[in-house]
Protein backbone atom coordinates (compact mmCIF):
# COMPACT_ATOMS: atom_id res chain seq x y z
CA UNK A 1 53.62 -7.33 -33.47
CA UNK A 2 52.04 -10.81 -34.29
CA UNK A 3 48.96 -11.80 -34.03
CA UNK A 4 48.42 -15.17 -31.64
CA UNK A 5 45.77 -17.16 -32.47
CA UNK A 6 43.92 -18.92 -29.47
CA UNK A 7 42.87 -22.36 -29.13
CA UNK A 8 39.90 -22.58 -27.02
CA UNK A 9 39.52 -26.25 -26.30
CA UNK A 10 35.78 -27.39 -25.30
CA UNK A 11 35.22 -29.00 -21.30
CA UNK A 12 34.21 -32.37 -21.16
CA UNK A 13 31.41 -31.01 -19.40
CA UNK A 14 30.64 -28.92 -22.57
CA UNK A 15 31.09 -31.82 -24.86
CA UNK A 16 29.08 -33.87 -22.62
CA UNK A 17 26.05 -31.87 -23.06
CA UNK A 18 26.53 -31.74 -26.33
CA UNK A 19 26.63 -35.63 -26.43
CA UNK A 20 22.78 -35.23 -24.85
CA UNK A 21 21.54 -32.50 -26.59
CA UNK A 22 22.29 -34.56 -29.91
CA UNK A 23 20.82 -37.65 -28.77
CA UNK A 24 17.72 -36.22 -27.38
CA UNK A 25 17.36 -34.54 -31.08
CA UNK A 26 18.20 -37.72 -32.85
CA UNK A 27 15.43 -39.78 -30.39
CA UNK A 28 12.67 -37.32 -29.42
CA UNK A 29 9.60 -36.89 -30.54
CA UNK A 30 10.42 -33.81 -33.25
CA UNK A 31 12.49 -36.57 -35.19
CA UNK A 32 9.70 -38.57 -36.89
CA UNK A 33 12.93 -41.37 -37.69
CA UNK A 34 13.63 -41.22 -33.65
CA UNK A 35 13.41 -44.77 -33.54
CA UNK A 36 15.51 -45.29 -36.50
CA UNK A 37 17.42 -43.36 -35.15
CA UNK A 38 18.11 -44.91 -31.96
CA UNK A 39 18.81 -48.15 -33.27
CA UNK A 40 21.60 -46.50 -35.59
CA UNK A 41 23.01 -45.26 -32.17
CA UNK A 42 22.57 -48.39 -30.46
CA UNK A 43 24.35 -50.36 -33.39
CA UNK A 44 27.65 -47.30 -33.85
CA UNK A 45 27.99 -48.11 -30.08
CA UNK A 46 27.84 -52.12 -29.96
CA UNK A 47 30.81 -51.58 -33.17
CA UNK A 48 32.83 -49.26 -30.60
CA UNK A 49 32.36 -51.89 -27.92
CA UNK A 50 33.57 -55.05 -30.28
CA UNK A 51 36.44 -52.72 -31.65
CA UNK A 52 37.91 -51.26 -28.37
CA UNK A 53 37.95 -53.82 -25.54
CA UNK A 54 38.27 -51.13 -22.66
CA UNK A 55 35.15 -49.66 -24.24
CA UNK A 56 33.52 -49.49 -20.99
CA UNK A 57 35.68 -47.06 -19.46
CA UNK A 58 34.82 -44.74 -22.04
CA UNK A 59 32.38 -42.06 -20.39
CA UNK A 60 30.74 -40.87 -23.28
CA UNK A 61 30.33 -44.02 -24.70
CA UNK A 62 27.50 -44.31 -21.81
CA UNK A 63 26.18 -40.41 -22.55
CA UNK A 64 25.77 -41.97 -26.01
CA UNK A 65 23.81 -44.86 -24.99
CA UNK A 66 21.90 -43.31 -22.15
CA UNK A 67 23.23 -45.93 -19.58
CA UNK A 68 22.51 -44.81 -16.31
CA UNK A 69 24.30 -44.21 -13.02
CA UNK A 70 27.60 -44.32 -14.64
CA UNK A 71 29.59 -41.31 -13.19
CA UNK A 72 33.03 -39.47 -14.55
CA UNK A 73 34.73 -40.25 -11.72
CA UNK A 74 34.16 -44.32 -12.33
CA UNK A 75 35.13 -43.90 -16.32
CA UNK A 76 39.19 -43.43 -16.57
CA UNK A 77 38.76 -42.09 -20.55
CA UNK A 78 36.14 -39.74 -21.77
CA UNK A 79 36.21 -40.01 -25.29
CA UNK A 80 37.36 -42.51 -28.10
CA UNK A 81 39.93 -40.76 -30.65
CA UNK A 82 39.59 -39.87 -34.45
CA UNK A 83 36.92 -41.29 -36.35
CA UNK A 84 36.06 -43.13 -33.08
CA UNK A 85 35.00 -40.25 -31.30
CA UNK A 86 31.77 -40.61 -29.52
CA UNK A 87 31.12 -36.80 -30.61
CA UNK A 88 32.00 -37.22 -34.02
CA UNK A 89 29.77 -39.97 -34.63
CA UNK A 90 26.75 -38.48 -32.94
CA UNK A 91 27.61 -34.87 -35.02
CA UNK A 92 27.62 -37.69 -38.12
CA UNK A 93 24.24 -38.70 -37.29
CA UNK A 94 22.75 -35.45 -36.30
CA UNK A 95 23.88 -34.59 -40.47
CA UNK A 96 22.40 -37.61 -41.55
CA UNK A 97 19.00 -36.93 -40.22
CA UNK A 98 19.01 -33.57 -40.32
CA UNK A 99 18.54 -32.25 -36.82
């Protein structure tokens, strides 16, 4: 008998909160580079935006940046693919300044 090997795949409501819980490490007050920080978000999202011109209906493109009000529901994509993806940038950051 083989052994299967399962893929658990993580919810967009999981990867979502990961999405915050990195950016509130990369901009609150425990990071002394928080503002640093946040301008290195602000500037991977305004590339994302200039490279992919649907970038707007990209919901965690607006986790990333903290913009407000925007639901799931409103946002047709949740995540940009490959090196692109909102998650793997903010993981990239969270390595860079250690947090």
């Amino acid at each position: 008998m083989s052994e299967r090997t399962l893929e658990i795949r993580p919810t967009e409501e999981s990867l979502e909160r990961r999405v915050l819980d990195m950016r509130k490490r990369l901009t609150g007050v425990g990071n002394k580079k928080r503002f640093e920080a946040h301008s290195r978000i602000v500037e991977k999202a305004r590339k994302l935006e200039a490279k992919h011109k649907n970038s707007n209906r990209v919901y965690l493109l607006h986790t990333m940046t903290a913009s407000s009000g925007i639901e799931r529901k409103i946002c047709p994509d949740f995540d940009f693919q490959g090196e692109d993806s909102v998650v793997t940038i903010m993981e990239n950051l969270c390595k860079e300044y250690e947090v």
